[in-house]
PDB file of N, CA and C in Angstrom:
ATOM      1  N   UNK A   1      20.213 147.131  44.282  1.00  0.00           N
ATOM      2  CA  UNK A   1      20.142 146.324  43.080  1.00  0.00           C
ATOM      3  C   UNK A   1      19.848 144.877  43.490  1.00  0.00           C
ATOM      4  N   UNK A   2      19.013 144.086  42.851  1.00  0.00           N
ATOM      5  CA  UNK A   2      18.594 142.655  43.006  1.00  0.00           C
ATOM      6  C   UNK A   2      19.734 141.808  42.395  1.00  0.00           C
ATOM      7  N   UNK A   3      19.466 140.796  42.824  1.00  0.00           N
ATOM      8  CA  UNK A   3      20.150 139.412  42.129  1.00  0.00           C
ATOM      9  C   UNK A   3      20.673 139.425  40.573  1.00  0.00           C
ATOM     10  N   UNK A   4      19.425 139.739  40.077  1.00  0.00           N
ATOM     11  CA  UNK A   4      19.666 139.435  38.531  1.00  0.00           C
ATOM     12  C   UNK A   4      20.280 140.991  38.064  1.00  0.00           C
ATOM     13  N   UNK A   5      20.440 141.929  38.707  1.00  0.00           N
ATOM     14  CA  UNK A   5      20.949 143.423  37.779  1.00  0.00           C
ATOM     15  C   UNK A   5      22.103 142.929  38.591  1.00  0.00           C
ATOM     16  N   UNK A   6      22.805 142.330  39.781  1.00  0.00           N
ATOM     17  CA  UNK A   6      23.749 142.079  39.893  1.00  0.00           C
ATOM     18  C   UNK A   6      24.656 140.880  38.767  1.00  0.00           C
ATOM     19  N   UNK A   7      24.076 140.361  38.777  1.00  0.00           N
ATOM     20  CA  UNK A   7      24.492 138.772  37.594  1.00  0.00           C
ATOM     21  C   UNK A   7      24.307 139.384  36.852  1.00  0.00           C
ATOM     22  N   UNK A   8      23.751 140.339  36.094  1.00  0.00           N
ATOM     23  CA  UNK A   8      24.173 140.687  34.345  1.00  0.00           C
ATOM     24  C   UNK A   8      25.099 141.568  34.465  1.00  0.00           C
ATOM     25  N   UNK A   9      25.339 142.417  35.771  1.00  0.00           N
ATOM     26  CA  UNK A   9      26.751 143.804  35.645  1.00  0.00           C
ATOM     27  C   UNK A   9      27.739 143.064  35.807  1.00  0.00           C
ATOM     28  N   UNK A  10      27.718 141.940  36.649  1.00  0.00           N
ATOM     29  CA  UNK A  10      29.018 141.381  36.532  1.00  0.00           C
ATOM     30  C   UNK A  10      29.570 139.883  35.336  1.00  0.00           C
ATOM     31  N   UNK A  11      28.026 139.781  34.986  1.00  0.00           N
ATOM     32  CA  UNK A  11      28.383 138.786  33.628  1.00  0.00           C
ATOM     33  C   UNK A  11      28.838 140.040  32.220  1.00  0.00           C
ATOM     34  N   UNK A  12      28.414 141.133  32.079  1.00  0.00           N
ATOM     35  CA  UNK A  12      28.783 142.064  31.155  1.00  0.00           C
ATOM     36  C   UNK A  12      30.181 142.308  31.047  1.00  0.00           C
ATOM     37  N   UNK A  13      30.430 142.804  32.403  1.00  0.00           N
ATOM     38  CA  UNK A  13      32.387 142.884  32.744  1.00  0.00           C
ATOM     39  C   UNK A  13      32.693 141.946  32.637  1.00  0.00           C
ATOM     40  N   UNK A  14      32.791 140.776  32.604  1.00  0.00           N
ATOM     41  CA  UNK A  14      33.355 139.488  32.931  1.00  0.00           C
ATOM     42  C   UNK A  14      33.727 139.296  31.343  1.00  0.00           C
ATOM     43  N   UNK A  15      32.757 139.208  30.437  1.00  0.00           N
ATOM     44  CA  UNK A  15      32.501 138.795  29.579  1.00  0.00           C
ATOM     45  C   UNK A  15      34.067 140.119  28.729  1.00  0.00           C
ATOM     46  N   UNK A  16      33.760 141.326  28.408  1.00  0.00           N
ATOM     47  CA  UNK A  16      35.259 141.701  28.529  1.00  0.00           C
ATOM     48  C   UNK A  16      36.390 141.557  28.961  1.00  0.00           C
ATOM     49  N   UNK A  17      36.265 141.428  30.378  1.00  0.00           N
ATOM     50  CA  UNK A  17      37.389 140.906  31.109  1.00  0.00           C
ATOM     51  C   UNK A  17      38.205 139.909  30.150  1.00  0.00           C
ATOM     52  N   UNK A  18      37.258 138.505  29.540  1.00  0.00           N
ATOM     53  CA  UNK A  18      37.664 137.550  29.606  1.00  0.00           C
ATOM     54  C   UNK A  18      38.434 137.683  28.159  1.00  0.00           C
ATOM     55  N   UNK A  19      37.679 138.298  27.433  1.00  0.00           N
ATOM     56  CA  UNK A  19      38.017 138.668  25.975  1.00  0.00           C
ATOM     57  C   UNK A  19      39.176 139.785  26.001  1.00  0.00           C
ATOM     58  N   UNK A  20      39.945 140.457  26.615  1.00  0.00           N
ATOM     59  CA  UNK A  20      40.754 141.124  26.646  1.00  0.00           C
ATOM     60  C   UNK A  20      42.133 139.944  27.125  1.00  0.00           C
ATOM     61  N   UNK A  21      41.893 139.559  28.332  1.00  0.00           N
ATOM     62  CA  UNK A  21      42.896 139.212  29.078  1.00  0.00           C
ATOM     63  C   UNK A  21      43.083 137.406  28.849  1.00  0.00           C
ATOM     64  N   UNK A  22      41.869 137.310  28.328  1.00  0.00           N
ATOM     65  CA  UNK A  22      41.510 135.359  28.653  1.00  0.00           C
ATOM     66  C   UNK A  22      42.081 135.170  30.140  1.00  0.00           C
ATOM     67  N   UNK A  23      41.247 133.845  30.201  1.00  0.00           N
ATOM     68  CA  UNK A  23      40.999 133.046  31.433  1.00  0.00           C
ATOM     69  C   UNK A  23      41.816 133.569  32.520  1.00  0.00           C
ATOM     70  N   UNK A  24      43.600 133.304  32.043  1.00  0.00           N
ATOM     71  CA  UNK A  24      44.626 132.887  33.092  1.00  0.00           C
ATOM     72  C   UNK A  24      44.728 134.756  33.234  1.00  0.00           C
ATOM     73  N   UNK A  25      44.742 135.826  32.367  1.00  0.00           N
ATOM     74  CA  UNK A  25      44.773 136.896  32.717  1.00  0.00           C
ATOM     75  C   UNK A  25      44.037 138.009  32.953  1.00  0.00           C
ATOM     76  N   UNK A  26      42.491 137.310  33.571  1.00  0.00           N
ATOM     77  CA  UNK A  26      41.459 137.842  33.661  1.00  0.00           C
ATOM     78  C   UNK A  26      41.427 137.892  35.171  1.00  0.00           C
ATOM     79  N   UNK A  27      41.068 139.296  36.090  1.00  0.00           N
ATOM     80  CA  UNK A  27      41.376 139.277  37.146  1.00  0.00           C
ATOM     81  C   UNK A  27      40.061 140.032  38.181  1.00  0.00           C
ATOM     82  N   UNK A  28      39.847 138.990  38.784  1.00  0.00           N
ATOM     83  CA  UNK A  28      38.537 139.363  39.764  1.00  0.00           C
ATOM     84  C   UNK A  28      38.290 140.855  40.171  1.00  0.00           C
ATOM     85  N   UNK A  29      38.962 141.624  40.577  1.00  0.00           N
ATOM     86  CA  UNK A  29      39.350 142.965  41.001  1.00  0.00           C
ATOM     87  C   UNK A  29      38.640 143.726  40.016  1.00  0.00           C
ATOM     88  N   UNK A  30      39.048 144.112  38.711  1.00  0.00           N
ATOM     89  CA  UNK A  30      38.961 144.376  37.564  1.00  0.00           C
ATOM     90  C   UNK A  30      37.465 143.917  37.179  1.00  0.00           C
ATOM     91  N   UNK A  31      36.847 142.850  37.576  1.00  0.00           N
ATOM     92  CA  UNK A  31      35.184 142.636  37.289  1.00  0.00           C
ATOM     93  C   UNK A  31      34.526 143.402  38.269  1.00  0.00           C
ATOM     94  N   UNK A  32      35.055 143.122  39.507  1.00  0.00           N
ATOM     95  CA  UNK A  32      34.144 143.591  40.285  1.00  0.00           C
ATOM     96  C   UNK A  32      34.109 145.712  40.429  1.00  0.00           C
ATOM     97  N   UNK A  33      35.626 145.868  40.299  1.00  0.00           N
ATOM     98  CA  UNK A  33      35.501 147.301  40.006  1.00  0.00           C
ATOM     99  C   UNK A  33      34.178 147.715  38.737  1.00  0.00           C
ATOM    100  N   UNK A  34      34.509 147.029  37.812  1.00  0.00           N
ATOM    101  CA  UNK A  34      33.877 147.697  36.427  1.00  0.00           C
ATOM    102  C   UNK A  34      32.038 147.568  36.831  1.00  0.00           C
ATOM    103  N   UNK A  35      32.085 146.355  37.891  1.00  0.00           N
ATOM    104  CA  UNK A  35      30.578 145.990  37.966  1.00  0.00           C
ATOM    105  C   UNK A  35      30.041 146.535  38.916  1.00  0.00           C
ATOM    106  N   UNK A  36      30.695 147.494  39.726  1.00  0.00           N
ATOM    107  CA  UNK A  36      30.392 147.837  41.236  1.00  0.00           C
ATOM    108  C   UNK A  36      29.651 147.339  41.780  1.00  0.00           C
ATOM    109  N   UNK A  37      30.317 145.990  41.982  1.00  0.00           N
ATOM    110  CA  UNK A  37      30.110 145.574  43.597  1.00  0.00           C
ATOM    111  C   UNK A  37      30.998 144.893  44.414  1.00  0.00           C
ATOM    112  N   UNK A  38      31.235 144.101  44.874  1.00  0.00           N
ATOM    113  CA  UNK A  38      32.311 143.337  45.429  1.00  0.00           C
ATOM    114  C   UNK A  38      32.571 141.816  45.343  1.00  0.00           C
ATOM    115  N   UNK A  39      33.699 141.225  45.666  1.00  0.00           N
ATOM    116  CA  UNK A  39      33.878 139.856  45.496  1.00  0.00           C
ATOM    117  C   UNK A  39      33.099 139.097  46.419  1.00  0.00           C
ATOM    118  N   UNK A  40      32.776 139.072  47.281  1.00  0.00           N
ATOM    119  CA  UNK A  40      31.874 138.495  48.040  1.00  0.00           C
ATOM    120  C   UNK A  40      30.595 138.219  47.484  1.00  0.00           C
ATOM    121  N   UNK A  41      29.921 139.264  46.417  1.00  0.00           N
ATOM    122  CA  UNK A  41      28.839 138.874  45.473  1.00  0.00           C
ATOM    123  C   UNK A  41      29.027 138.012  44.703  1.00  0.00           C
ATOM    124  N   UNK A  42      30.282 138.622  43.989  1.00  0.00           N
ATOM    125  CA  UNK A  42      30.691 137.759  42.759  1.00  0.00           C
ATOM    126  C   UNK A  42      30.573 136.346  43.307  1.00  0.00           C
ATOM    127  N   UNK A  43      31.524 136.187  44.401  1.00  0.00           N
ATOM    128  CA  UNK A  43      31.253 134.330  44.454  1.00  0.00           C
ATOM    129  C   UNK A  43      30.763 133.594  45.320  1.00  0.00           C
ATOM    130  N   UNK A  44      29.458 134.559  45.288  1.00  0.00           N
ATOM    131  CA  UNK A  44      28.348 133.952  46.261  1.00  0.00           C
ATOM    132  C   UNK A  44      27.394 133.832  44.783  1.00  0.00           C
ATOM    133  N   UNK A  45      27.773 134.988  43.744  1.00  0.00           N
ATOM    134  CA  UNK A  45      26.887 134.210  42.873  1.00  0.00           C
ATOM    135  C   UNK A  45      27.215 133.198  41.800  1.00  0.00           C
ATOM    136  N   UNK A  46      28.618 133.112  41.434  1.00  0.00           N
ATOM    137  CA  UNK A  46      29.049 132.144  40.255  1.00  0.00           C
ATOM    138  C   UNK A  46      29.804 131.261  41.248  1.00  0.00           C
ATOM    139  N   UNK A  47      30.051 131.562  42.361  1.00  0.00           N
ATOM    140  CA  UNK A  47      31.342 130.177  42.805  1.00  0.00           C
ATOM    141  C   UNK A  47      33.109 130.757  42.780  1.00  0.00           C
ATOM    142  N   UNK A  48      33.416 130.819  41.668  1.00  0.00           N
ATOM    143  CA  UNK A  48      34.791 131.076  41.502  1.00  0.00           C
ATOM    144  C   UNK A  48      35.033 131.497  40.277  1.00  0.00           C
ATOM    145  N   UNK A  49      36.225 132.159  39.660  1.00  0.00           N
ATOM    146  CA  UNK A  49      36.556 132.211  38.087  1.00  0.00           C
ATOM    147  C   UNK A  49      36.232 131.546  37.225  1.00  0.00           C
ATOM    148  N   UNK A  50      36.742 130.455  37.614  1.00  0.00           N
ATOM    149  CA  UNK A  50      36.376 129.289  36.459  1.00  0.00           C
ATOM    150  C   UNK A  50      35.130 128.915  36.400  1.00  0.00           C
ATOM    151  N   UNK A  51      33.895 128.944  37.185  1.00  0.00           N
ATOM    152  CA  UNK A  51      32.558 129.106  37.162  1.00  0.00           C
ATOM    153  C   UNK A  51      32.165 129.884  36.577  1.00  0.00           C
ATOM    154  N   UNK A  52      32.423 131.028  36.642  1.00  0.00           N
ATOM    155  CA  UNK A  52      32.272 132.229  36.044  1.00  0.00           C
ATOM    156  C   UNK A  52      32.979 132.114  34.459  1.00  0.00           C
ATOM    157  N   UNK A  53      33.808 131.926  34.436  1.00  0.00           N
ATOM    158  CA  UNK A  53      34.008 131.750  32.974  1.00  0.00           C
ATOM    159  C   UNK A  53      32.986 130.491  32.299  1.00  0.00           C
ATOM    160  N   UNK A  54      32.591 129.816  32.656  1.00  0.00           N
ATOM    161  CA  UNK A  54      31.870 128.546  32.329  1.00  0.00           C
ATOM    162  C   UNK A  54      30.616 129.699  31.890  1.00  0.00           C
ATOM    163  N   UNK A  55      30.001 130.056  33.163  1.00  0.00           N
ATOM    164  CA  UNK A  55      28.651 130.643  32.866  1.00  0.00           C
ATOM    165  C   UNK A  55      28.635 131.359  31.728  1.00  0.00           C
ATOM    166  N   UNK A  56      30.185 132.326  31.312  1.00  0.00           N
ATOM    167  CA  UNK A  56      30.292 133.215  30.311  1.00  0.00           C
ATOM    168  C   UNK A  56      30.195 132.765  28.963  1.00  0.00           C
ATOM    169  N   UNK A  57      30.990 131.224  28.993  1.00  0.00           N
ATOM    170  CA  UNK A  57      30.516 130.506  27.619  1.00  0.00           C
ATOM    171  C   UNK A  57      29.506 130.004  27.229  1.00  0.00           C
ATOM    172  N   UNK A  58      29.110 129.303  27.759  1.00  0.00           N
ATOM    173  CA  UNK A  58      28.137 129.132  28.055  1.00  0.00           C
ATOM    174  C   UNK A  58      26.803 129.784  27.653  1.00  0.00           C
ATOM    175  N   UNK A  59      26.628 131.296  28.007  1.00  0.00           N
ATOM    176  CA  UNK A  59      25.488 131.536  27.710  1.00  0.00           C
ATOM    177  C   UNK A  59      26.461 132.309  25.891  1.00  0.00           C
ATOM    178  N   UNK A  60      27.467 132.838  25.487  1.00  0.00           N
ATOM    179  CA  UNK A  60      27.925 133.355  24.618  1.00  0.00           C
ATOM    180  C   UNK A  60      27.471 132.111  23.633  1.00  0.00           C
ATOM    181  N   UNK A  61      27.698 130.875  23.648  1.00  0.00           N
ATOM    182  CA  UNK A  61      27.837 129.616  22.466  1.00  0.00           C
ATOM    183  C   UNK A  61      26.281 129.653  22.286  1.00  0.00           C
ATOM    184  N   UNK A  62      25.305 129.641  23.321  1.00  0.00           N
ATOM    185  CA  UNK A  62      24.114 129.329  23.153  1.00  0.00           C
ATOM    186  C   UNK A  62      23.258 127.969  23.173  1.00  0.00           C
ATOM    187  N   UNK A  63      24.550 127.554  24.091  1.00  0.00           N
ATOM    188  CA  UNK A  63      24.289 126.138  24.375  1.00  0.00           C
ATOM    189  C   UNK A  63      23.347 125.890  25.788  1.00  0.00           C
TER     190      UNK A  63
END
């Protein structure tokens, strides 16, 4: 899988993740299971949680 089918499987989970649990109970493990792949992707491609949550609003507001 490329870059970008990686960044939308794990912006898709994330994006639940975040809406179930919000921010403080949203848990990396749990994205990366649902997105199959690993944390090492994840924050080689957003940075960290809170990046990742940024990106998630971000593209959700349409700003």
């Amino acid at each position: 899988m490329n870059r970008r089918g990686h960044t939308r499987g794990i912006s898709w989970r994330s994006r639940r993740e975040f809406a179930e649990h919000g921010i403080a109970g949203a848990r990396i493990e749990r994205i990366v299971s649902a997105a199959r792949t690993n944390k090492a992707q994840l924050y080689a491609y957003f940075g960290n949680k809170d990046k990742l949550f940024d990106t998630i609003f971000f593209r959700w507001s349409g700003s």
